[in-house]
Protein backbone atom coordinates (compact mmCIF):
# COMPACT_ATOMS: atom_id res chain seq x y z
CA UNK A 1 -39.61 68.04 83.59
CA UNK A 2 -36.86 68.62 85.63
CA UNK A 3 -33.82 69.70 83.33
CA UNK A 4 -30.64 69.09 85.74
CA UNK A 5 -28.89 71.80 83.76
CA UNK A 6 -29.61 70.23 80.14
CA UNK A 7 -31.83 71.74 77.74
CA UNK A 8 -35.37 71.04 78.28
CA UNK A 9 -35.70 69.50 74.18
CA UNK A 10 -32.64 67.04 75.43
CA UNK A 11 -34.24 65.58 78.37
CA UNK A 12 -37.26 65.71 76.26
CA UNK A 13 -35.50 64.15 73.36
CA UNK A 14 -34.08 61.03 75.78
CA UNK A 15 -37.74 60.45 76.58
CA UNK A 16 -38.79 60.21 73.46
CA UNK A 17 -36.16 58.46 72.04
CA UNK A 18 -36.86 55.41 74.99
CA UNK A 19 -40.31 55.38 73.73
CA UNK A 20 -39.42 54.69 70.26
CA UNK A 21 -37.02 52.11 71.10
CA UNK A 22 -38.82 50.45 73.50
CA UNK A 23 -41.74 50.21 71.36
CA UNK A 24 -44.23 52.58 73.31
CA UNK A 25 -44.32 54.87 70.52
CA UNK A 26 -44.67 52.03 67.50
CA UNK A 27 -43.93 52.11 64.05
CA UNK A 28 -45.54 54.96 61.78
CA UNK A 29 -47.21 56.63 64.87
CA UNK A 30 -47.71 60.28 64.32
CA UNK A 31 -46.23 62.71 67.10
CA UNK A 32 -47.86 66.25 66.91
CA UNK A 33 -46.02 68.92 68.58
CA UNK A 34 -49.32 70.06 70.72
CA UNK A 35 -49.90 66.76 71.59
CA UNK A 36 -46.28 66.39 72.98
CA UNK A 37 -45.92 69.79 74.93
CA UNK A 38 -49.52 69.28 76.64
CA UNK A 39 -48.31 66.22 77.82
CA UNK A 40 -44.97 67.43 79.34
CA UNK A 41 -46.83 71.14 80.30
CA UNK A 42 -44.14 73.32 77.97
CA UNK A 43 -43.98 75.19 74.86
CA UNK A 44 -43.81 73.99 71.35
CA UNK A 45 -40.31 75.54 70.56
CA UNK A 46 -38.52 72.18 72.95
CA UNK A 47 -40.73 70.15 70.88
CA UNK A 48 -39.77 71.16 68.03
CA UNK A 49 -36.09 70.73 68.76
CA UNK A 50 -36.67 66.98 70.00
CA UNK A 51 -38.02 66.04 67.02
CA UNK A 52 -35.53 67.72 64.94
CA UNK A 53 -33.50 65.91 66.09
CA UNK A 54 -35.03 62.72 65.97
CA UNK A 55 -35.20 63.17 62.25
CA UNK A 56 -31.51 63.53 62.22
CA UNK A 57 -31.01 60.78 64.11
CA UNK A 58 -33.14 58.28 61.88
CA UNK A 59 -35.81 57.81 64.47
CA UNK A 60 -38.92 59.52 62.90
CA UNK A 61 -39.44 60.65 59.34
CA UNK A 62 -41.69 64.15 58.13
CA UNK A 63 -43.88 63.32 55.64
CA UNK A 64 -45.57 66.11 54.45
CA UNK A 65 -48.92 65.34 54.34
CA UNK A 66 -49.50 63.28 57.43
CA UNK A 67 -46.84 65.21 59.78
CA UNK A 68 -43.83 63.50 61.87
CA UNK A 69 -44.26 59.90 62.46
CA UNK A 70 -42.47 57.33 64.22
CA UNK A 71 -39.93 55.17 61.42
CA UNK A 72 -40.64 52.08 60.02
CA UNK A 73 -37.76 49.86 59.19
CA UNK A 74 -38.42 47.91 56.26
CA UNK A 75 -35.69 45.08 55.09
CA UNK A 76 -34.27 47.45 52.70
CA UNK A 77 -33.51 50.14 55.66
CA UNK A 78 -31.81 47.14 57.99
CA UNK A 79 -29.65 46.10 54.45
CA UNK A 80 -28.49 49.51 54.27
CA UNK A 81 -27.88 49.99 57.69
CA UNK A 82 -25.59 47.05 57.97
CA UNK A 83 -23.75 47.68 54.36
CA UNK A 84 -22.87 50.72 55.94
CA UNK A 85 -21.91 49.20 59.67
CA UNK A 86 -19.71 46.70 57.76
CA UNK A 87 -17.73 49.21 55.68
CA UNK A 88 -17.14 51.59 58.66
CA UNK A 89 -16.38 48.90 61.40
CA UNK A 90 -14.23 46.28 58.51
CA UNK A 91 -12.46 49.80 57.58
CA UNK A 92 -11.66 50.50 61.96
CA UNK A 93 -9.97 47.26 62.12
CA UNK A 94 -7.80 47.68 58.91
CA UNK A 95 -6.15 50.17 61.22
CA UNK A 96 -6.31 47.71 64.45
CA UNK A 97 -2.36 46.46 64.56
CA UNK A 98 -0.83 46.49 68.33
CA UNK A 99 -4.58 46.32 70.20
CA UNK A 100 -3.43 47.12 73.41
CA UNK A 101 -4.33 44.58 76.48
CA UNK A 102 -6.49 47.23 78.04
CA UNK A 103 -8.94 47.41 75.17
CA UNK A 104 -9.08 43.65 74.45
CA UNK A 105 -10.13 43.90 78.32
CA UNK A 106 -13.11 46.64 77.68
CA UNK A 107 -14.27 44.51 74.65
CA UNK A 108 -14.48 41.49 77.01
CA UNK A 109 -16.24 43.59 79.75
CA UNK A 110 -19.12 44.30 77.00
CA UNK A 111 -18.94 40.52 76.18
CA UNK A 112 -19.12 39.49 79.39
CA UNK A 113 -22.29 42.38 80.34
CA UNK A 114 -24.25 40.89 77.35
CA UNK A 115 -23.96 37.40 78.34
CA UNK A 116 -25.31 38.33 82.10
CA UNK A 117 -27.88 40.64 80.14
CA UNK A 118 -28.89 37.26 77.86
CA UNK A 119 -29.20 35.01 81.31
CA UNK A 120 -31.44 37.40 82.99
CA UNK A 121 -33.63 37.86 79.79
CA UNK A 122 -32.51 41.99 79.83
CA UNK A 123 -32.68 42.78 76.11
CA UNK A 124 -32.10 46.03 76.29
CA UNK A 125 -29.22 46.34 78.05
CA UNK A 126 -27.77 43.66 75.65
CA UNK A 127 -28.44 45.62 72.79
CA UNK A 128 -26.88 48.31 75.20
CA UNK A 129 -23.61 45.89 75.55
CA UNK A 130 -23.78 45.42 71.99
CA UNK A 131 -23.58 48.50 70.59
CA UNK A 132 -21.25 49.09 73.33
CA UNK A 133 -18.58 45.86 71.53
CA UNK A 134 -19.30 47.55 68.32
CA UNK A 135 -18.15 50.81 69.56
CA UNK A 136 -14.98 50.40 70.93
CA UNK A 137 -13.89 48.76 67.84
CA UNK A 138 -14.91 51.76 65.98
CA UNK A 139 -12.80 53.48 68.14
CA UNK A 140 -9.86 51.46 66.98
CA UNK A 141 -9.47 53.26 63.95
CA UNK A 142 -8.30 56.44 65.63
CA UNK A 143 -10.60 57.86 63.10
CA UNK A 144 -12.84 60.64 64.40
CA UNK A 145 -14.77 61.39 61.10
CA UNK A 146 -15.72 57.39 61.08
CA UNK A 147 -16.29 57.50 65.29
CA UNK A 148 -18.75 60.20 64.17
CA UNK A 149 -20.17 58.75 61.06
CA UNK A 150 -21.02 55.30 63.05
CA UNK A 151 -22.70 57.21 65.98
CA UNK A 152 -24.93 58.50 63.76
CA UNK A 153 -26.33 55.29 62.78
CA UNK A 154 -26.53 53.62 65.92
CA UNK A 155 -30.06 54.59 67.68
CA UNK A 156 -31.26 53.58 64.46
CA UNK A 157 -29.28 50.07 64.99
CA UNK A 158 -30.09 50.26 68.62
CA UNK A 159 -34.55 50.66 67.66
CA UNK A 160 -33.66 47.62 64.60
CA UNK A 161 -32.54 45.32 67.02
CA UNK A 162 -34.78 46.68 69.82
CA UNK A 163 -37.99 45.67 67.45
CA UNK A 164 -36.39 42.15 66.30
CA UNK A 165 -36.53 40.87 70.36
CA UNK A 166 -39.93 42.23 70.80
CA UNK A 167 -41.21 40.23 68.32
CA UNK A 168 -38.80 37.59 68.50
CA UNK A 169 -37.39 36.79 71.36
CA UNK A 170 -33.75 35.94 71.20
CA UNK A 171 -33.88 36.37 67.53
CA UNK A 172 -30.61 38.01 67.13
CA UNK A 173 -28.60 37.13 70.38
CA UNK A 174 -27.20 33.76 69.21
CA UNK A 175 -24.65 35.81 66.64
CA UNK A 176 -23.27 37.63 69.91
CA UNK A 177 -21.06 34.67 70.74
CA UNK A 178 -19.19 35.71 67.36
CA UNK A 179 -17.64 38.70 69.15
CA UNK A 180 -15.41 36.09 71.02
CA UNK A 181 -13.75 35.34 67.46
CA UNK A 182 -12.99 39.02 66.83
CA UNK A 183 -11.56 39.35 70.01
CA UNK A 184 -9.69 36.19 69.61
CA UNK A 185 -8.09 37.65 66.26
CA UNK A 186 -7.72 40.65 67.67
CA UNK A 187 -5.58 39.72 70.74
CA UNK A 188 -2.97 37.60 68.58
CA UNK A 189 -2.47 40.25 66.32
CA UNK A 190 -4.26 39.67 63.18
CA UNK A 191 -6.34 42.03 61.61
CA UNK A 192 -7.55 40.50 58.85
CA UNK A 193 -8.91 37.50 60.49
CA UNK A 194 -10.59 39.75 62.70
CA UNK A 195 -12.21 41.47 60.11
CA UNK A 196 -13.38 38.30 57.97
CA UNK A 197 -15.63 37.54 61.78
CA UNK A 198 -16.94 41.01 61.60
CA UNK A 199 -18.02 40.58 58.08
CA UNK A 200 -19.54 37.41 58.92
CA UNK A 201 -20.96 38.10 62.52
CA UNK A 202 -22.51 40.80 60.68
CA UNK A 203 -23.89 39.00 57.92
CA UNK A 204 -25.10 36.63 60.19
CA UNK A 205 -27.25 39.62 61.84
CA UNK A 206 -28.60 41.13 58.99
CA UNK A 207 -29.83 38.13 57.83
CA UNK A 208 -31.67 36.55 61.21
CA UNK A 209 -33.06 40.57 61.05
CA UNK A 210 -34.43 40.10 57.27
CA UNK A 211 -34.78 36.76 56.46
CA UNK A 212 -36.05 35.09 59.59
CA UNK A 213 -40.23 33.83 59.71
CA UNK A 214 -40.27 36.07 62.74
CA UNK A 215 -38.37 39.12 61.87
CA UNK A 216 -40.27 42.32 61.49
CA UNK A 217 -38.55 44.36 58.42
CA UNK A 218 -39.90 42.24 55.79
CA UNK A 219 -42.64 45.25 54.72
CA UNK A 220 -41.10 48.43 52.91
CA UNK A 221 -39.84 51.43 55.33
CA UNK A 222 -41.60 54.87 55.60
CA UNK A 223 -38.97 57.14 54.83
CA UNK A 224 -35.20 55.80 54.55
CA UNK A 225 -35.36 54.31 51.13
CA UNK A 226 -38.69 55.41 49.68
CA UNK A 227 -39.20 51.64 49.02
């Protein structure tokens, strides 16, 4: 692995971290250290780092008997996730007055990337566009504690919505056309109708992600709930 001045467990961490997103490493897989490092031909101590920090980041979960495995979202996991999306993002645009044009531009730019992402059938560089929308209005709260707390969340977000187009298709791209309302509320200054279409658009996503025949979180997770 060539390291381009990072840290070999970060490049090694970015690799990993595609595979679990992309599906290539699937749900409740077990990653053993020795396994890993024979694989990439280097120690056990980079290993050990990546997956460290995978666990922080929501991706895999230690068990103690069987090891480090790949998560496994149940509903309960995605419910959480988005109760705690909702408060953080609803709580940004409480403290969204005077948007300046410039960022109702940026939020259109993502818009506009995951519509061209939808025609070409490129779902992960919609999720990628999404996540992108969902940041900058995090950033609107001029908040770095809640910038932080968000980014925390969002590979786990990012593998969740990953896992509902495998299975499904365009399950959860039809509720991307409600970031045009947000915008819309957002540009003629008001706030609160901006945040009643965040509450829904994200209602409306956490339910196509747990409630639809297709969706894959219906099972109990292996680690964030203990359901």
């Amino acid at each position: 692995m060539d390291n381009f001045g990072r840290p070999l467990w970060g490049e090694l961490l970015d690799v990993l971290r595609q595979r679990i997103v992309s599906g290539a490493l699937t749900p409740g897989q077990r990653l053993v250290e020795q396994d890993i490092a024979s694989e990439f031909g280097i120690s056990r101590g980079p290993v050990r780092s990546a997956l460290t920090e995978l666990n922080r980041l929501g991706l895999v979960v230690v068990n103690p008997r069987r090891g480090t495995e790949v998560m496994a979202f149940g509903a309960s996991d995605v419910q959480e996730l988005y109760e705690l999306r909702e408060a953080l993002e609803v709580l940004a645009l409480r403290r969204a007055y005077n948007v300046k044009p410039q960022i109702i531009e940026r939020l259109r730019r993502s818009m506009d990337r995951a519509a061209a992402a939808r025609v070409d059938a490129d779902f992960a560089t919609s999720v990628d566009a999404d996540l992108e929308f969902h940041r900058e209005l995090c950033h609107l709260s001029a908040n770095r504690r809640l910038v932080a707390a968000w980014e925390t969340q969002a590979e786990q977000i990012r593998a969740v919505i990953s896992a509902a187009q495998r299975v499904g298709g365009e399950l959860v791209l039809p509720v991307l056309s409600e970031h045009n309302a947000i915008v819309e509320a957002l540009s003629a200054g008001e706030p609160e109708q901006a945040q009643e279409a965040l509450r829904r658009h994200l209602g409306d996503a956490r339910d196509l992600l747990t409630q639809s025949s297709v969706a894959p979180f219906q099972e109990s997770s292996n680690g964030l709930t203990g359901g």
